[in-house]
Protein backbone atom coordinates (compact mmCIF):
# COMPACT_ATOMS: atom_id res chain seq x y z
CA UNK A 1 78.45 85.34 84.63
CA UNK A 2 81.39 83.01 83.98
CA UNK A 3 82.77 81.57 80.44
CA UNK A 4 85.13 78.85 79.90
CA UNK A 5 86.46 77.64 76.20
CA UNK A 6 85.89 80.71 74.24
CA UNK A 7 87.32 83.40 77.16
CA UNK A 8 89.95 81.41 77.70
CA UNK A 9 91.06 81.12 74.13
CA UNK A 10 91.11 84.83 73.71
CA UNK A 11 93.11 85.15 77.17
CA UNK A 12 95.51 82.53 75.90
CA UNK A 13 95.96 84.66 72.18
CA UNK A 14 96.66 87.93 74.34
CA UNK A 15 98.45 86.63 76.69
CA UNK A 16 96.58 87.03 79.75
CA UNK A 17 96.53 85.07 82.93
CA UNK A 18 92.80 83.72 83.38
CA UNK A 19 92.54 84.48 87.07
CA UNK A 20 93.15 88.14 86.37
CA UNK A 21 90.74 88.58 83.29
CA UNK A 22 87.69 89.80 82.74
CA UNK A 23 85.23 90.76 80.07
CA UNK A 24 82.64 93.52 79.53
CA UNK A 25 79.88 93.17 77.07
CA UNK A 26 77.80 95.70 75.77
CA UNK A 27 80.16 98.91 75.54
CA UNK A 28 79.08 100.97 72.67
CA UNK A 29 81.76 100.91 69.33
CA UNK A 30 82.73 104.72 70.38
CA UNK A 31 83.41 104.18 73.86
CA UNK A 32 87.51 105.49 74.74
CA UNK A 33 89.26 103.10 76.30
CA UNK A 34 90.42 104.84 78.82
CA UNK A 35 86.49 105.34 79.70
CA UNK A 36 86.38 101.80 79.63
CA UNK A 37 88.94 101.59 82.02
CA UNK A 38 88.09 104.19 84.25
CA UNK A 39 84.57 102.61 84.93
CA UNK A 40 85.99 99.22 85.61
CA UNK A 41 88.08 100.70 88.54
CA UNK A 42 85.41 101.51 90.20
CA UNK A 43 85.50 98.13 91.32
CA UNK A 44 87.60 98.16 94.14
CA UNK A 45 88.26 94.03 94.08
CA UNK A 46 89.55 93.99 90.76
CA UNK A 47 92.42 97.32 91.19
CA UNK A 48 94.08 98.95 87.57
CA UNK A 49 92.50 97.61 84.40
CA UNK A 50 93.97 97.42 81.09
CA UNK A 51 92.28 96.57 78.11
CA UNK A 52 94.01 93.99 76.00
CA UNK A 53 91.64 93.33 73.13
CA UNK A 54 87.97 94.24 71.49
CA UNK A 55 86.09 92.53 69.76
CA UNK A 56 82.69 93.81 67.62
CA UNK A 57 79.09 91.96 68.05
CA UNK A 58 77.17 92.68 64.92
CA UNK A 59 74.35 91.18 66.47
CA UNK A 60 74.38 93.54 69.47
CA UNK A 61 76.27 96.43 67.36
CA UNK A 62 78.52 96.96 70.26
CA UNK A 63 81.61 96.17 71.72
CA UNK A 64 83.20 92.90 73.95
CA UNK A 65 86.73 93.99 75.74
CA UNK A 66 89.35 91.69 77.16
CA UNK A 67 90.44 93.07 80.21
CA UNK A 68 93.51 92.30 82.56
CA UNK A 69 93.33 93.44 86.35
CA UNK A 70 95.98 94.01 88.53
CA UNK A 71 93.96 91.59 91.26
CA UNK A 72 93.31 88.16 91.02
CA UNK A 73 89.44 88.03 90.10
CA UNK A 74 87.07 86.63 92.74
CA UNK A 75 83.91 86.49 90.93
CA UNK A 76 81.78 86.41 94.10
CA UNK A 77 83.03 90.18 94.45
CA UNK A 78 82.28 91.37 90.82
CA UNK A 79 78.97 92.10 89.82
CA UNK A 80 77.09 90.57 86.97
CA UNK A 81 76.55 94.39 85.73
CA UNK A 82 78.60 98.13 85.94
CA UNK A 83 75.79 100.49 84.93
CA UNK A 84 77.53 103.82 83.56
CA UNK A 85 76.04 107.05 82.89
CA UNK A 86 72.97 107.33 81.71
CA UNK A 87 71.39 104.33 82.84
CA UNK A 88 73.72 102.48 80.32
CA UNK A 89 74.83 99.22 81.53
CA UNK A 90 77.68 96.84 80.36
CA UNK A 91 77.34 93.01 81.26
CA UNK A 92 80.71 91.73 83.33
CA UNK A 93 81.87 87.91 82.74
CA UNK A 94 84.95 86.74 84.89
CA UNK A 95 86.79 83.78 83.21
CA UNK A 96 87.01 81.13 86.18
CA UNK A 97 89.46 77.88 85.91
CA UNK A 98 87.81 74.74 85.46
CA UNK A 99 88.79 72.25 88.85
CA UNK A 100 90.95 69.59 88.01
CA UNK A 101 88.76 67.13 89.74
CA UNK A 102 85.93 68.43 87.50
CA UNK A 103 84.12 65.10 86.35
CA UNK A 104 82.45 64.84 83.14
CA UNK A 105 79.20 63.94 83.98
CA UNK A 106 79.19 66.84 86.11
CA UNK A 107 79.92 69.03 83.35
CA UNK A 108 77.29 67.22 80.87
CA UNK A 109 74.50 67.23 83.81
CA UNK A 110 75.11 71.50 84.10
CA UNK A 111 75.13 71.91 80.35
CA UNK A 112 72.38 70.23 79.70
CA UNK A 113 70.75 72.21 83.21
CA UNK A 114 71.61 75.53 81.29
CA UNK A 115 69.61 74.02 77.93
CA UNK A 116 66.81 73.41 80.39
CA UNK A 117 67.09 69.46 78.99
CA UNK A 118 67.84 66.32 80.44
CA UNK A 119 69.77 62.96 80.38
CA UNK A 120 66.16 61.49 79.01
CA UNK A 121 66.59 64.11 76.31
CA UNK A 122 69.51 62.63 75.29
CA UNK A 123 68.88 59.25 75.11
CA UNK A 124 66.00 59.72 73.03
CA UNK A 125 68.40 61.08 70.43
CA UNK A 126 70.81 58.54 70.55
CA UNK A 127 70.03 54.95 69.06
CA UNK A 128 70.88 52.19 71.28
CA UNK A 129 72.29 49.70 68.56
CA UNK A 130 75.27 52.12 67.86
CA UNK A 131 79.12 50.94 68.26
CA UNK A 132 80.75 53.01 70.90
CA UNK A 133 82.35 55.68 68.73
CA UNK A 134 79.13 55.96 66.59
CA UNK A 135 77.12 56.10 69.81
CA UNK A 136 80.09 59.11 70.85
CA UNK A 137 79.01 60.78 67.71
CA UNK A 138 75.49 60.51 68.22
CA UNK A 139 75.60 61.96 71.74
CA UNK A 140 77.34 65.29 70.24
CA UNK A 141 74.81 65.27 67.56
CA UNK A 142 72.08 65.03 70.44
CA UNK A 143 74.09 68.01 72.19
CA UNK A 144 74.35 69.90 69.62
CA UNK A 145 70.30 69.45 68.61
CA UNK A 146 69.33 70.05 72.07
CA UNK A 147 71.39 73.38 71.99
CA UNK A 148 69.87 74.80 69.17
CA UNK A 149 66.43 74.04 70.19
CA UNK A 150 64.26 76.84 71.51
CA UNK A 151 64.39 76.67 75.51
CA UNK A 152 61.76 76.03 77.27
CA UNK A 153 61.22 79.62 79.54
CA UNK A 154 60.80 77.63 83.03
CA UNK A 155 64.12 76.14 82.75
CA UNK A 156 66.10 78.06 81.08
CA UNK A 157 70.06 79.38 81.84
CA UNK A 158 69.77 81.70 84.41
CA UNK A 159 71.81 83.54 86.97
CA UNK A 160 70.71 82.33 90.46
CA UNK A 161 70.60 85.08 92.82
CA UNK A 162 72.60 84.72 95.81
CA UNK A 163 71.32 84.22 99.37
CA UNK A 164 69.80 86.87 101.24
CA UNK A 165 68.86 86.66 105.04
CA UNK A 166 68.36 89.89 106.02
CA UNK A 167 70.72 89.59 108.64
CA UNK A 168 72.64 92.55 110.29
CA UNK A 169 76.02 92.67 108.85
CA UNK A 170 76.01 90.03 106.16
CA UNK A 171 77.43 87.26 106.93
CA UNK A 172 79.58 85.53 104.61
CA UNK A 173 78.16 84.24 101.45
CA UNK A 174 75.40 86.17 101.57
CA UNK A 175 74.41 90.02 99.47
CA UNK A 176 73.67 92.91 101.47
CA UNK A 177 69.84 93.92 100.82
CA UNK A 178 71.41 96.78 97.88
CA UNK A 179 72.95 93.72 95.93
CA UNK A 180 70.45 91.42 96.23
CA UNK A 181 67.82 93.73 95.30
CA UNK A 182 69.60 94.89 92.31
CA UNK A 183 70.14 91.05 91.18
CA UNK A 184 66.52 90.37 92.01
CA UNK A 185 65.47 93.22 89.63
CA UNK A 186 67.47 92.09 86.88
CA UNK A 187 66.72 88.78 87.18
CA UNK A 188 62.45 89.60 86.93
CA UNK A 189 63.11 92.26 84.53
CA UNK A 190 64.92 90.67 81.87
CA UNK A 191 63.71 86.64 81.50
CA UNK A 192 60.52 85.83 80.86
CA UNK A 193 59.22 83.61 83.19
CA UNK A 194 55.65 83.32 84.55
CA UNK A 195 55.01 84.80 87.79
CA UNK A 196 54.97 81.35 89.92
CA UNK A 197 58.73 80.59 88.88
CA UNK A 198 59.52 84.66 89.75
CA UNK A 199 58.29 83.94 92.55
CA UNK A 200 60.25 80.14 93.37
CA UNK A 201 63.42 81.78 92.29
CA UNK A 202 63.12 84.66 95.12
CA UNK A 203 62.26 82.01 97.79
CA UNK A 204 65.36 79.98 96.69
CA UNK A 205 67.78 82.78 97.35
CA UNK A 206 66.06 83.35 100.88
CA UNK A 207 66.97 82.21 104.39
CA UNK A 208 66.53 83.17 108.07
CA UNK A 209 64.33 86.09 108.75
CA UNK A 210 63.85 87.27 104.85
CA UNK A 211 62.28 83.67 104.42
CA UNK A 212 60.26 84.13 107.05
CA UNK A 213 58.73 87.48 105.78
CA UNK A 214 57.67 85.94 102.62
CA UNK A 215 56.43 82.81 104.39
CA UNK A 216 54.46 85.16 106.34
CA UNK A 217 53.14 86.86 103.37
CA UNK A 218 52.12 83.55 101.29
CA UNK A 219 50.03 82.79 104.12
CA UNK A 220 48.22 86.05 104.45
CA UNK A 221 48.24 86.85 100.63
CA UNK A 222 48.27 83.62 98.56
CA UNK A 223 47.84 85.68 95.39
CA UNK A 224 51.34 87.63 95.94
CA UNK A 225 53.41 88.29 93.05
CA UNK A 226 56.81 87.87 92.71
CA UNK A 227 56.72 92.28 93.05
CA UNK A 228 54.90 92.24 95.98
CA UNK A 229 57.47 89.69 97.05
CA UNK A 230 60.42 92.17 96.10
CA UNK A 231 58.20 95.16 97.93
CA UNK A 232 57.88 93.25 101.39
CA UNK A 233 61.61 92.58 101.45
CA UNK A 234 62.90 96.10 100.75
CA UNK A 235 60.54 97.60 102.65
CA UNK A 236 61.37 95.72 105.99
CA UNK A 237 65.01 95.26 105.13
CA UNK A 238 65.57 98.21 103.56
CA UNK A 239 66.76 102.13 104.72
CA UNK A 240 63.64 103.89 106.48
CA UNK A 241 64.44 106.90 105.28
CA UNK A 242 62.78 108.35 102.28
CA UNK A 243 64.61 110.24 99.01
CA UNK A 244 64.77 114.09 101.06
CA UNK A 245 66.09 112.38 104.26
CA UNK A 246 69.02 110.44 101.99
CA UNK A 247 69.96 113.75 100.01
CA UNK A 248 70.16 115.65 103.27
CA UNK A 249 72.92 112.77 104.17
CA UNK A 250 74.41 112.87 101.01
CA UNK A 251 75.10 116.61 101.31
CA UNK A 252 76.53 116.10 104.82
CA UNK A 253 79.52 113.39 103.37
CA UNK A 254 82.92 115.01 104.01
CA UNK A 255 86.51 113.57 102.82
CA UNK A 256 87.78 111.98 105.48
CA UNK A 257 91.97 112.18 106.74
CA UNK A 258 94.14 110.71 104.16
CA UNK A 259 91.10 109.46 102.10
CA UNK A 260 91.58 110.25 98.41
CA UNK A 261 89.64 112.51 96.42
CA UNK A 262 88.42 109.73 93.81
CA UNK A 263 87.30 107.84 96.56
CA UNK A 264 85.41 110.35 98.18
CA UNK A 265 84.02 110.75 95.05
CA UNK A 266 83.05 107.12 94.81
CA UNK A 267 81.39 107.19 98.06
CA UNK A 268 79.22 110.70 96.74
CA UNK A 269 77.84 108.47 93.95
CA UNK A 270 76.85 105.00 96.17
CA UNK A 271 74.82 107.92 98.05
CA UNK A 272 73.69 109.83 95.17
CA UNK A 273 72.66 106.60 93.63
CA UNK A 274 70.34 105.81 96.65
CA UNK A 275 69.09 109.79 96.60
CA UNK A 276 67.75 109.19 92.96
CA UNK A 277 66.72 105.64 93.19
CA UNK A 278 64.16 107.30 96.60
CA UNK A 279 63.12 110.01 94.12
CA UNK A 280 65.48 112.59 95.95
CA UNK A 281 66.85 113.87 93.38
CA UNK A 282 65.98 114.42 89.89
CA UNK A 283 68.49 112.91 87.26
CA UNK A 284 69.16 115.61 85.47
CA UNK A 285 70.47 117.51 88.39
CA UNK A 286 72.84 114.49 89.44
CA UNK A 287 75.79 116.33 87.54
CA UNK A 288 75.35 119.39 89.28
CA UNK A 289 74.48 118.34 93.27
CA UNK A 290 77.61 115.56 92.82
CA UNK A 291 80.26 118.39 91.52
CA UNK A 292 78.83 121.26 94.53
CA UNK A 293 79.03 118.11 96.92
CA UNK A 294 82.57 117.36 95.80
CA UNK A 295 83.99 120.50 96.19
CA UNK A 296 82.07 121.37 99.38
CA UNK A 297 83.10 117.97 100.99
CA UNK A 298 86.83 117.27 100.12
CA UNK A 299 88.57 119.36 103.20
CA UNK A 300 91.63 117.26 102.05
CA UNK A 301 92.07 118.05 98.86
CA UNK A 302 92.44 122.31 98.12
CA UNK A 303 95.14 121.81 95.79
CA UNK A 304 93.74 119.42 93.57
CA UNK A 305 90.71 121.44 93.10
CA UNK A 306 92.54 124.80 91.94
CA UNK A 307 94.32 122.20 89.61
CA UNK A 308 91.28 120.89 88.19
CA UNK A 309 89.21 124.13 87.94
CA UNK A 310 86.33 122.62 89.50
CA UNK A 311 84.75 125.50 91.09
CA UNK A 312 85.01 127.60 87.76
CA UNK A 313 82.94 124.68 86.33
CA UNK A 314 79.83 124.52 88.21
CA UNK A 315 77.63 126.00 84.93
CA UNK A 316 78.69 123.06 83.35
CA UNK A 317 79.37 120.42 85.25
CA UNK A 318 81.22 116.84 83.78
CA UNK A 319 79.49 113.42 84.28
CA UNK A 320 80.70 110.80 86.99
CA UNK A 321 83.27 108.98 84.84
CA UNK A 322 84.93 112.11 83.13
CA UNK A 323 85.26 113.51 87.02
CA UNK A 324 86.61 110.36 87.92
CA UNK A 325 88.92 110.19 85.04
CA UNK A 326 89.82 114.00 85.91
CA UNK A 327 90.83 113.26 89.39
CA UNK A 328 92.55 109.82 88.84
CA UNK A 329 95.42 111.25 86.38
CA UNK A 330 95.68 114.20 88.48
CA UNK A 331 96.56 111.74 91.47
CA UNK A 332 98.58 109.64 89.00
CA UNK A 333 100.69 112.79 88.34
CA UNK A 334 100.74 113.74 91.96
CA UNK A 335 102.20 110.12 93.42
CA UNK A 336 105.81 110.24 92.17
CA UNK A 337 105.88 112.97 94.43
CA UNK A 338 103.42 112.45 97.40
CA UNK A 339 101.82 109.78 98.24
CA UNK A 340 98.23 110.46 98.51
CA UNK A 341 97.07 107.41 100.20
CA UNK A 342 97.85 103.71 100.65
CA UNK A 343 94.09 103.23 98.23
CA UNK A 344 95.61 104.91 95.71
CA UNK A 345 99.00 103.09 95.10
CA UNK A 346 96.58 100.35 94.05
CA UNK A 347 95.15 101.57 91.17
């Protein structure tokens, strides 16, 4: 999700370079920010974060933060969503430049896109007798009426998914199956569209052999939903192996030479995610099979578990982001002194 005039007012009043910012929306009013910043790290194309302001949503009764990152932001790599423990998820917005050559019309034709309006729309507003500053007047009067009327659900603003072939590795431009799934999910899950437009807005995002699945299937199975759509694609695109076979992997994963202990933990949870996700694992046990995993796993890192006390704290093990947050100051403290790998010095 991207935001222009409002984002970039609040970057300009904290003094933050719009290529490096970023947002988060949702973050409950009690959330540390050192949590917040923790979680965000765990995007690796963004490096350190630093929260520069907060700002409360009655509406929502949580919290938006202004964040600057130590990389420039390429929205293409940041997801629309972080989900954090608990199945809680915060909303991400990167605040892109507008292009110079950025014409007008271009602009007006996208807004009113977003509205799910037209130029018709307008003109139907606007009288055609007008001077040319009244008829000015009357278009932002149109604007702004066409903005607060309701949407209409087929058209409304909505977060196009991005392509998906199916092809082995992704090619550029394109989400790996994981990604595209996730979008996909969110996407059906959250706006209320019938299933026919579901169903268009999959097919848009496909090329190459994931089109021709569901061209396959629309043939066979005219009456398809947009799920059965989702089904076909994961199941022929997706891993073959089933929850038990994925844990089994995930308690194989070993640090590897000169790879640091918070990203060996990061790589756990992408697998432990995939465990629960295949039914695996239950999620009440995820605390407990990442922190024996950890400590069975990181060959490379001895010292930094005595430090930490891990292995007296098995009966009660900590979530994902206070193990993260653990390990990241202990590496923090351990830098001036040895370097623990080139990953690191980025964060």
């Amino acid at each position: 999700m991207t935001l222009s005039l409002p984002a970039d007012n609040w970057c300009r009043g904290e003094g933050v370079d719009t290529s490096h910012a970023l947002m988060a929306m949702g973050i409950s009013e009690e959330t540390p920010v050192d949590t917040v910043e923790l979680a965000l790290e765990t995007i690796k194309a963004i490096g350190k974060v630093r929260v520069r302001g907060k700002m409360f949503d009655p509406d929502s009764n949580t919290v938006t933060v202004l964040c600057e990152c130590r990389e420039e932001i390429d929205s293409t790599k940041v997801p629309t969503e972080l989900v954090v423990d608990e199945g809680v998820k915060w909303t991400l917005v990167t605040v892109e430049r507008e292009q110079s050559s950025g014409l007008f019309s271009e602009k007006l034709v996208k807004f009113l896109q977003d509205e799910g309006k037209s130029l018709d729309d307008v003109t139907q507003l606007c009288s055609p007798v007008l001077s040319a500053n009244q008829n000015a007047e009357s278009v932002i009067r149109a604007l702004n009426d066409l903005a607060q009327s309701p949407k209409n659900n087929e058209h409304s603003s909505y977060r196009r998914l991005r392509t998906f072939s199916g092809v082995h590795p992704t090619p550029p431009g394109e989400d790996n199956l994981d990604n595209w799934m996730e979008h996909a999910k969110f996407m059906v899950d959250e706006y209320e569209y019938t299933d026919r437009e579901k169903k268009r807005r999959i097919v848009e995002s496909l090329k190459g052999p994931a089109l021709e699945i569901i061209q396959a299937v629309r043939m066979s199975n005219p009456d398809a939903t947009h799920m059965d759509y989702i089904e076909v694609l994961e199941s022929t695109f997706g891993t073959v192996e089933s929850g038990e076979e994925l844990y089994f992997t995930f308690k194989a994963l070993h640090q590897k030479p000169n790879e640091c202990l918070s990203d060996f933990l990061l790589r756990l949870e992408r697998t432990l995610n995939k465990v629960v996700k295949r039914g695996g694992l239950n999620v009440h046990e995820v605390n407990k099979a990442r922190l024996e995993q950890l400590i069975k796993g990181a060959t490379e890192s001895d010292i930094m578990l005595l430090n930490l006390n891990l292995r007296e704290r098995r009966s009660d093990p900590p979530s994902f982001l206070s193990l993260l947050k653990e390990i990241r100051e202990e590496e923090e403290h351990e830098l001036p002194s040895k370097t623990v790998c080139s990953q690191c010095t980025n964060h």
